[in-house]
N, C-alpha and C. Protein backbone atom coordinates (compact mmCIF):
# COMPACT_ATOMS: atom_id res chain seq x y z
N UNK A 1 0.83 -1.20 0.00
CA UNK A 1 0.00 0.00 0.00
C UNK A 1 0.86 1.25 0.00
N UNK A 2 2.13 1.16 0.76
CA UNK A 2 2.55 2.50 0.85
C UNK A 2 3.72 2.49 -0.38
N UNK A 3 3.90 1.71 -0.87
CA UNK A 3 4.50 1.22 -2.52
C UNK A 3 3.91 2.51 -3.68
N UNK A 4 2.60 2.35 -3.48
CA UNK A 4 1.34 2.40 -4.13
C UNK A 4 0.96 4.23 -3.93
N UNK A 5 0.92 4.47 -2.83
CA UNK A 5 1.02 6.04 -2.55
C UNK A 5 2.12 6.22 -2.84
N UNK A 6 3.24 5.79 -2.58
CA UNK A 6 4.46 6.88 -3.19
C UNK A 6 4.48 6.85 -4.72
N UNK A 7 4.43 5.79 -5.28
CA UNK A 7 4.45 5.99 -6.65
C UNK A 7 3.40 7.43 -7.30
N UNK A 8 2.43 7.38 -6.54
CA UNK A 8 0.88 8.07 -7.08
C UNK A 8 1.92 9.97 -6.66
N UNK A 9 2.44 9.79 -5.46
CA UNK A 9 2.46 11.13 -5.09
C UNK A 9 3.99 11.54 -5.85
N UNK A 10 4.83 10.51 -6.22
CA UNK A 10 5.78 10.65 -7.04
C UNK A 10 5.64 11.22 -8.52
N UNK A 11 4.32 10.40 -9.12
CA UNK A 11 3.74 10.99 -10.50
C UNK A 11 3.35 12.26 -10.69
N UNK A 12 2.89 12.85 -9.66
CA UNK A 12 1.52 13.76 -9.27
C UNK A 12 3.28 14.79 -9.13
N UNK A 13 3.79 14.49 -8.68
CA UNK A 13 5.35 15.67 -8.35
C UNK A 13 6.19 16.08 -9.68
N UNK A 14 5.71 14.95 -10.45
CA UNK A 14 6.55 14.82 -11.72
C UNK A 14 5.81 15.64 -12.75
N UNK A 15 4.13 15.46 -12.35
CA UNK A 15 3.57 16.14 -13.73
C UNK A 15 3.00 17.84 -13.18
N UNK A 16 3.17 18.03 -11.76
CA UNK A 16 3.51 19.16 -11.18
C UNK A 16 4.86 20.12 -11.54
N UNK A 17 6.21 19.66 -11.52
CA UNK A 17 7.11 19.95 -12.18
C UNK A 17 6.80 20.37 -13.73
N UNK A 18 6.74 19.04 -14.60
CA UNK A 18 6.50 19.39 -15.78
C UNK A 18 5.49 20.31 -16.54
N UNK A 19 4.33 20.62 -15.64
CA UNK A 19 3.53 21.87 -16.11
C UNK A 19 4.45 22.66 -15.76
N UNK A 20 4.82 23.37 -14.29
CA UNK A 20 5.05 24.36 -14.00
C UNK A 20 6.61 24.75 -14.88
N UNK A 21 7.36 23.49 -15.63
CA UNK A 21 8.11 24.23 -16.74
C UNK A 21 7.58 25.04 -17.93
N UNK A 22 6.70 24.06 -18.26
CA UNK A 22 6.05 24.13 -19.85
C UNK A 22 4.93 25.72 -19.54
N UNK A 23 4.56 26.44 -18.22
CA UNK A 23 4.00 27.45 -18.02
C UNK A 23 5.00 28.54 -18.60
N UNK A 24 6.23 28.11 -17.63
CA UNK A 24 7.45 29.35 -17.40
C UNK A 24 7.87 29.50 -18.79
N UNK A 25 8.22 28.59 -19.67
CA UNK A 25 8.76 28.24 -21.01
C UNK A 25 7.51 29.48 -21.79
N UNK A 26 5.77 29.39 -21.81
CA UNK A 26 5.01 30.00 -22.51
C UNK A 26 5.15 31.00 -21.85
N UNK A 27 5.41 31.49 -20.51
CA UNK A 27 4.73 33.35 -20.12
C UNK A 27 6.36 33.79 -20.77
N UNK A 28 7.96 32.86 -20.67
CA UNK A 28 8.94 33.49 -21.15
C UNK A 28 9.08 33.82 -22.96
N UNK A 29 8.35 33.09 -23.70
CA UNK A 29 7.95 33.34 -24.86
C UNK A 29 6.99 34.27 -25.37
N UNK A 30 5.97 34.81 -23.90
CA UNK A 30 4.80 35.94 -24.27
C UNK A 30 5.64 36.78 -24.16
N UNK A 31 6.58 36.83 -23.10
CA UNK A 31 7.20 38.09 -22.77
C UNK A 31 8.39 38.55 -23.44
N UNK A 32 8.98 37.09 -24.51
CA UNK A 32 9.80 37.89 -25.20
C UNK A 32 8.98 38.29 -26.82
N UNK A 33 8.00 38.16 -27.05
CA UNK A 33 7.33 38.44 -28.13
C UNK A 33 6.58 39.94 -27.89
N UNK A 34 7.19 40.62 -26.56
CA UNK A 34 6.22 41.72 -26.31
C UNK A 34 6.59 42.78 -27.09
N UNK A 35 7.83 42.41 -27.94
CA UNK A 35 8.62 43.50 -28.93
C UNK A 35 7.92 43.65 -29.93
N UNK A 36 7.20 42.62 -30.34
CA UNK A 36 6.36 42.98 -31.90
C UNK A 36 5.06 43.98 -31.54
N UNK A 37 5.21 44.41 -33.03
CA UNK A 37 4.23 45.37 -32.98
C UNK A 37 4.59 46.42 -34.01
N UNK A 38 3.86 47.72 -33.86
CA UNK A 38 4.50 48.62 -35.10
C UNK A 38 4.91 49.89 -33.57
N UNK A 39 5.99 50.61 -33.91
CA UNK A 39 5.84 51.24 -32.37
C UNK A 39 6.41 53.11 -33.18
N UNK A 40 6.47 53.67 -32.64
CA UNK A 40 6.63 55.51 -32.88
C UNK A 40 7.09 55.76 -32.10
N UNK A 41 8.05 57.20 -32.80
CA UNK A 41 9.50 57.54 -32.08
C UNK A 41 8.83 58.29 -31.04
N UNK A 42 9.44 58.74 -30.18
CA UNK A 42 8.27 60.10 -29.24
C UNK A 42 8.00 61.27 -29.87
N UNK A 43 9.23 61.90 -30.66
CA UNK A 43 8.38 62.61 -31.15
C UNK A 43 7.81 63.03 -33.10
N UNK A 44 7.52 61.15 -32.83
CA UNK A 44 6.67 61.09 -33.99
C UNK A 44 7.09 61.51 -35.30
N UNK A 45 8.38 61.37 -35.15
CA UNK A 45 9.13 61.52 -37.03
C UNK A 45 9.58 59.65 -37.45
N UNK A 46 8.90 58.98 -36.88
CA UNK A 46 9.77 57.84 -37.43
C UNK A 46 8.55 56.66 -36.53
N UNK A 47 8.39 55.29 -37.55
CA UNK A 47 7.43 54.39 -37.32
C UNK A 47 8.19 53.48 -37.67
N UNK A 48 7.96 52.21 -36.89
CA UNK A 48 8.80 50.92 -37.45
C UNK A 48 8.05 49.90 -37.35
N UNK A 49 7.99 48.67 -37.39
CA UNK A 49 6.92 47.24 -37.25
C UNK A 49 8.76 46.18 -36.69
N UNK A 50 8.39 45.75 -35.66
CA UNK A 50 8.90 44.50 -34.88
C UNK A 50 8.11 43.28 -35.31
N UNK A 51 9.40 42.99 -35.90
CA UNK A 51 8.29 41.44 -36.08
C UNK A 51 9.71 39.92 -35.96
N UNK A 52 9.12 38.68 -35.73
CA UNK A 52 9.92 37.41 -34.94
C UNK A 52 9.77 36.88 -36.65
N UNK A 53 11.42 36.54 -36.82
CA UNK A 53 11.28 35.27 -37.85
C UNK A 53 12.99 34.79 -37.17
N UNK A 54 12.61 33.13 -37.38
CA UNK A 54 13.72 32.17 -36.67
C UNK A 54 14.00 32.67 -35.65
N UNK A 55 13.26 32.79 -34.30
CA UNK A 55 13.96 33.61 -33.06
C UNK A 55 14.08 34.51 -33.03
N UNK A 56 14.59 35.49 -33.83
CA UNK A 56 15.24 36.34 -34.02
C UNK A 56 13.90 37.64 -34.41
N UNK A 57 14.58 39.19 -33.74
CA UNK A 57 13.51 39.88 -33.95
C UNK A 57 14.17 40.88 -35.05
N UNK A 58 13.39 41.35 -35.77
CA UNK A 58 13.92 42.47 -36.88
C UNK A 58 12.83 43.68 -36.92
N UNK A 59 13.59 45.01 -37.49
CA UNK A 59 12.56 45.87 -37.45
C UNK A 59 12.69 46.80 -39.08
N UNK A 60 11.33 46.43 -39.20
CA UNK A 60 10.89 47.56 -40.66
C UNK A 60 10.85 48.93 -40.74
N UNK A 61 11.17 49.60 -41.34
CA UNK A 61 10.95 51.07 -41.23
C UNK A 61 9.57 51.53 -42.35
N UNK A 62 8.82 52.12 -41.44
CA UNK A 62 7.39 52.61 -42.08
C UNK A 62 7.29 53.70 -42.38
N UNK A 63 7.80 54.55 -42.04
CA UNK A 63 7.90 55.91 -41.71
C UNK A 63 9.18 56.35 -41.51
N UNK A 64 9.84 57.73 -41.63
CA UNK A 64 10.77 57.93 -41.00
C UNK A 64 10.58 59.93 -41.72
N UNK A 65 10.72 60.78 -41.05
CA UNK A 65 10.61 61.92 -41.37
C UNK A 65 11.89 62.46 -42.48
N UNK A 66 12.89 61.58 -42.52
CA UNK A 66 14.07 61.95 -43.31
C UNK A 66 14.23 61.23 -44.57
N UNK A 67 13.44 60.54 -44.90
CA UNK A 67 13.34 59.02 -45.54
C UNK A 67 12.30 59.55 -46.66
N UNK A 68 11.87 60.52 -46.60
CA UNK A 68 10.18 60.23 -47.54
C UNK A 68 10.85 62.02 -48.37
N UNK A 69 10.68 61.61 -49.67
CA UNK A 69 11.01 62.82 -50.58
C UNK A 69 9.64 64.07 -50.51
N UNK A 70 9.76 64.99 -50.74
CA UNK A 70 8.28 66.47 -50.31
C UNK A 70 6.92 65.64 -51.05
N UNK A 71 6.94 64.47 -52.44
CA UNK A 71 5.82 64.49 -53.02
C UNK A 71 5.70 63.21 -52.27
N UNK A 72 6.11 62.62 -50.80
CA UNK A 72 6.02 61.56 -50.29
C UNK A 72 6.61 60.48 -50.63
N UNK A 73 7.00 60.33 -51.43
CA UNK A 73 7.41 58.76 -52.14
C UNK A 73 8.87 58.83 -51.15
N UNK A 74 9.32 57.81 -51.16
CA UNK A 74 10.70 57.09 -50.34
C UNK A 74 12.06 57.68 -50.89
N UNK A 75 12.55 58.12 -50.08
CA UNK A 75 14.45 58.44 -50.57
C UNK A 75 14.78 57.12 -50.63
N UNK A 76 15.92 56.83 -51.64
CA UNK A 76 16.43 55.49 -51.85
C UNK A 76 18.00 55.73 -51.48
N UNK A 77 18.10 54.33 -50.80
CA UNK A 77 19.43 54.07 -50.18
C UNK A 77 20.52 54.58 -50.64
N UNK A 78 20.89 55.41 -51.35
CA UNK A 78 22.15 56.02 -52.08
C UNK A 78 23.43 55.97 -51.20
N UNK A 79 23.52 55.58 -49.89
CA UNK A 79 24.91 55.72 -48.92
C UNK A 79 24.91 54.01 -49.01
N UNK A 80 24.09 52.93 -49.70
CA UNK A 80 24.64 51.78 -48.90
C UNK A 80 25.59 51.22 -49.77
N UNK A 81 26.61 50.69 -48.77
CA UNK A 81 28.17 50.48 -49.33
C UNK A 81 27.83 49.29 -50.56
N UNK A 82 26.97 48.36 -50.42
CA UNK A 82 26.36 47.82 -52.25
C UNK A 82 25.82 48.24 -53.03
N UNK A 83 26.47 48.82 -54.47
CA UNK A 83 26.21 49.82 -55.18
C UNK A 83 24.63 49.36 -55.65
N UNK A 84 24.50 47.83 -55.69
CA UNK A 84 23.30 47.24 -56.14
C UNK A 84 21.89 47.48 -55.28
N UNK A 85 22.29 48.19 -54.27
CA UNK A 85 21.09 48.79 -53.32
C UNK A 85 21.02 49.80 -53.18
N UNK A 86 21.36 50.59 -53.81
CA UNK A 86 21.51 51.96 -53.61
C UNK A 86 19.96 52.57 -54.39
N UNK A 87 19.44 51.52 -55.22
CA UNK A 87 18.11 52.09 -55.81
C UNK A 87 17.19 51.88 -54.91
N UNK A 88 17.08 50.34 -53.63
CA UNK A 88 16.00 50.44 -53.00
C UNK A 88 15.58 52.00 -52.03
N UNK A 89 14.44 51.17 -52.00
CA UNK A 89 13.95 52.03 -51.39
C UNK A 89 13.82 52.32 -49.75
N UNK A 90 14.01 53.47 -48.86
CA UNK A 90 14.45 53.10 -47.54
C UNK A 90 12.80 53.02 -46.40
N UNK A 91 11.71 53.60 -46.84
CA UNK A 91 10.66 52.86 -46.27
C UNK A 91 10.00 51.52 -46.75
N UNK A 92 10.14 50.85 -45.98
CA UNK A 92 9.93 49.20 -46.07
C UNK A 92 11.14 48.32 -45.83
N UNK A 93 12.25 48.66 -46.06
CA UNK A 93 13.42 47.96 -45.88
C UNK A 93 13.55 47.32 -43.96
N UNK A 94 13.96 46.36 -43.88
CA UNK A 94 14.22 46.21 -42.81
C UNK A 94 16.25 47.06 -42.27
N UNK A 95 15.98 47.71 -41.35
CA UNK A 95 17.34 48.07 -40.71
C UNK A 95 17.56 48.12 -39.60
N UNK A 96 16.79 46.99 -39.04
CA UNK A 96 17.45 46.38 -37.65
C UNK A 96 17.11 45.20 -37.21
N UNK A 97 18.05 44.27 -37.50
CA UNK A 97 18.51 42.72 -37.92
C UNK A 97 18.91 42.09 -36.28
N UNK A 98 18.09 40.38 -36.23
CA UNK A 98 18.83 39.44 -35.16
C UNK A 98 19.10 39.95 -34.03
N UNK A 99 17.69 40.63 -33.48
CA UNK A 99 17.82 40.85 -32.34
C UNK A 99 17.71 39.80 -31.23
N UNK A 100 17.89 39.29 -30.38
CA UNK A 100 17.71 38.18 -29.48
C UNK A 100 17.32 38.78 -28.12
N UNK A 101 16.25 37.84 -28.01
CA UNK A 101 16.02 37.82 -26.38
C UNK A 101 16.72 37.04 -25.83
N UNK A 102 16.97 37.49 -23.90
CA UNK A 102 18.57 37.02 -23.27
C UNK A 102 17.46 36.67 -22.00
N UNK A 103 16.13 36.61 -21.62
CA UNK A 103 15.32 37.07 -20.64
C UNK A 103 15.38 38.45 -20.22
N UNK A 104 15.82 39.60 -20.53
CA UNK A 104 15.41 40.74 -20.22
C UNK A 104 15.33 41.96 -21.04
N UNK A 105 16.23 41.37 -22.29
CA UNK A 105 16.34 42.62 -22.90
C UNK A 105 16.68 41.85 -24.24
N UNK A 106 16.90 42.97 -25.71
CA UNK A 106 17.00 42.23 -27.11
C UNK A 106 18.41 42.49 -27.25
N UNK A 107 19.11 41.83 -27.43
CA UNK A 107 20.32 42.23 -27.38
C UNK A 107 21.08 41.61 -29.03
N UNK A 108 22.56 41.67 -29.35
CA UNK A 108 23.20 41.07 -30.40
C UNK A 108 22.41 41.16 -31.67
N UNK A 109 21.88 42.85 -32.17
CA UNK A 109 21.28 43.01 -33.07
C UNK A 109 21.93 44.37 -33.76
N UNK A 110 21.71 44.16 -35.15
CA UNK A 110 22.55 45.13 -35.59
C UNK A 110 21.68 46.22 -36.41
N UNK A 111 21.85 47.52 -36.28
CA UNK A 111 20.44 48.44 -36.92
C UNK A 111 22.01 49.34 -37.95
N UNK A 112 21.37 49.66 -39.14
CA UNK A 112 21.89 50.30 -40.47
C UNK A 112 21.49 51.52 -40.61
N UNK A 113 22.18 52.36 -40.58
CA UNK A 113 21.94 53.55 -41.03
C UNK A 113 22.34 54.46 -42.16
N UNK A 114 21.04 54.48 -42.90
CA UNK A 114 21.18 54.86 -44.27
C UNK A 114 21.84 56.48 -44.25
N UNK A 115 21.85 57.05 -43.38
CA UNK A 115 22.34 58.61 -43.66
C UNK A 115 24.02 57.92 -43.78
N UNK A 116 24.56 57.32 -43.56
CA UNK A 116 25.99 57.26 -43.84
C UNK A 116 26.22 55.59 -44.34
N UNK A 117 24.95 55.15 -44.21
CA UNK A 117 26.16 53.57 -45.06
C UNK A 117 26.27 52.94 -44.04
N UNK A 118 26.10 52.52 -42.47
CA UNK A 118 27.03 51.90 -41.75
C UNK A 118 26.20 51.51 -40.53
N UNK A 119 26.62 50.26 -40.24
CA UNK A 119 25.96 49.51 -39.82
C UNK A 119 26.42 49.17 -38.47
N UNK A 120 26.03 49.62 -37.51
CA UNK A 120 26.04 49.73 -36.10
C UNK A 120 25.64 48.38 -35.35
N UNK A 121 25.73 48.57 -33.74
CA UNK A 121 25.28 47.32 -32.72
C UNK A 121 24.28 48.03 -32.22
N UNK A 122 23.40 47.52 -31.49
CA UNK A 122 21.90 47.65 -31.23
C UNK A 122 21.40 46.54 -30.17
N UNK A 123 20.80 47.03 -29.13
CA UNK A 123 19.76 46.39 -28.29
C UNK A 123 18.53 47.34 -27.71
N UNK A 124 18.10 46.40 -27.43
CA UNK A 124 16.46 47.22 -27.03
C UNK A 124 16.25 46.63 -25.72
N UNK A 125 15.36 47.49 -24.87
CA UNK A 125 14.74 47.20 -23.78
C UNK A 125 13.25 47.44 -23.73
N UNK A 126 12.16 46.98 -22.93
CA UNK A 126 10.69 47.33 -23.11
C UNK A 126 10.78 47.75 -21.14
N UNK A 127 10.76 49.54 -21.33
CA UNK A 127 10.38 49.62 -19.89
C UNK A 127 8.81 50.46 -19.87
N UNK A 128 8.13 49.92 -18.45
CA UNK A 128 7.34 50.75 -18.51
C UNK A 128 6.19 51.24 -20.29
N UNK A 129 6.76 50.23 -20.92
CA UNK A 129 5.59 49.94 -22.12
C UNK A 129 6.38 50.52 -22.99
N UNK A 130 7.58 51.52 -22.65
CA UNK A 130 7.96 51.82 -23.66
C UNK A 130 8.95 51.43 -24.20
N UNK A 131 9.38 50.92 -25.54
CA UNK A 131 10.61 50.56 -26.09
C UNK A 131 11.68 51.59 -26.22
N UNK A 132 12.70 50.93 -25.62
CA UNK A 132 13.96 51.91 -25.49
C UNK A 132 15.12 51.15 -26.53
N UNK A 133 15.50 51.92 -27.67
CA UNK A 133 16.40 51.40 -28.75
C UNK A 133 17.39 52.03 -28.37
N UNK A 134 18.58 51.27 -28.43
CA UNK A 134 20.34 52.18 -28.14
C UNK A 134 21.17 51.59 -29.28
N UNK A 135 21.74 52.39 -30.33
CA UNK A 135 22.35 52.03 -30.79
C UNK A 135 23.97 52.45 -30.40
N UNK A 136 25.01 51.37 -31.22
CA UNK A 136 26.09 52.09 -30.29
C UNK A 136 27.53 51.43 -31.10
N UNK A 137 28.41 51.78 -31.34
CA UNK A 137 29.56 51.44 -32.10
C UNK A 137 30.63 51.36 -30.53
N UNK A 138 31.19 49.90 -30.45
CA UNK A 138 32.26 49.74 -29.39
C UNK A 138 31.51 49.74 -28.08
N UNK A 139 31.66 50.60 -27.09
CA UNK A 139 31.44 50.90 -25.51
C UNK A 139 29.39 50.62 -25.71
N UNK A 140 28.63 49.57 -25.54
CA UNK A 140 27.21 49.62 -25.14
C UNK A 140 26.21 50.24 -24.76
N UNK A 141 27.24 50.71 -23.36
CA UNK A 141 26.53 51.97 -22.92
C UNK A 141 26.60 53.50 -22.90
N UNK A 142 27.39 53.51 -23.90
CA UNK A 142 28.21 54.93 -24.35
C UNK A 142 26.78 55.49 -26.07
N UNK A 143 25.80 54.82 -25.96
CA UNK A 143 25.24 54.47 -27.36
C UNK A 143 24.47 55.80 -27.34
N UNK A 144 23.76 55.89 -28.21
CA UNK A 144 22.41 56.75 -28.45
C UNK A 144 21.57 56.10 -28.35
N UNK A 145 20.68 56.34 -27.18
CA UNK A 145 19.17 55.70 -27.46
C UNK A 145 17.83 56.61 -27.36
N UNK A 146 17.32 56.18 -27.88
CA UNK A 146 15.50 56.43 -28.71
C UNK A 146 14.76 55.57 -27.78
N UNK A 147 13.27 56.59 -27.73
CA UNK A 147 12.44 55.60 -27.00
C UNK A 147 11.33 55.87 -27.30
N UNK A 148 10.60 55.06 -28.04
CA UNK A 148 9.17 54.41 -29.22
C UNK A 148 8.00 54.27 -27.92
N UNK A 149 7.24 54.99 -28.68
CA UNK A 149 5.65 54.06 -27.67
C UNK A 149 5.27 53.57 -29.19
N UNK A 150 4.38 52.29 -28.50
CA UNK A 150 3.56 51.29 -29.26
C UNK A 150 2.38 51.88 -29.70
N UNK A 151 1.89 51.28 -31.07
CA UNK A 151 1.09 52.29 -31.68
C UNK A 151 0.04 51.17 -31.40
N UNK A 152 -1.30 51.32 -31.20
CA UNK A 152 -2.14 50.37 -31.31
C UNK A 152 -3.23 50.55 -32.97
């Protein structure tokens, strides 16, 4: 009999465990998916869309106040160091690549900047709802950062 209860309260421990991974595993996957979305600079010269492909997060440019020629249509990439891109176009392009979630923040992602050609390091944080972007060449915390609210 007491064979019989331990086995039962042994199972019951095992499939207690195994939810309470397979929970932590989904709220750590809600919470690193909280980056997608389309989000705006604060002060509203620049729109981007976050979106997850292979892990990895990337961001589109929708908008950008420096980017769009007076009759609206898109400035095209003319600074990027492949002469063969220099015709696209810079709203819609993605220019900020393989961002990774670490559990707290997006880190090991690289954002391009078309005013000069050159392609920088980049992480993001989500505080307080708002996305905080730092970009930064060498020293991390020496960077420039921007901080987006989410557009609904």
């Amino acid at each position: 009999m007491n064979t019989m209860i331990g086995r039962i309260m042994m199972k019951t421990i095992l499939l207690l465990v195994v939810g309470l991974t397979s929970i932590n595993s989904i709220s750590a996957q809600i919470k690193a998916d909280e980056i997608i979305g389309i989000w705006e600079l604060e002060d509203k010269t620049s729109k981007m869309e976050i979106y997850k492909q292979n892990a990895r997060y990337f961001g589109k440019l929708l908008y950008g106040k420096d980017v769009v020629n007076e009759d609206g249509t898109s400035k095209k990439d003319t600074e990027n160091p492949d002469p063969k891109l220099r015709k696209q176009d810079l709203i819609g392009s993605t220019y900020i690549k393989d961002l990774a979630f670490d559990g707290k923040e997006y880190d090991d992602g690289k954002v391009y900047d078309s005013s000069t050609g050159k392609t920088w390091k980049c992480f993001v944080s989500i505080k307080g709802g708002d996305l905080h972007f730092t970009g930064y060449m060498g020293v991390k915390w020496l960077g420039q950062t921007y901080v987006y609210k989410r557009l609904k």
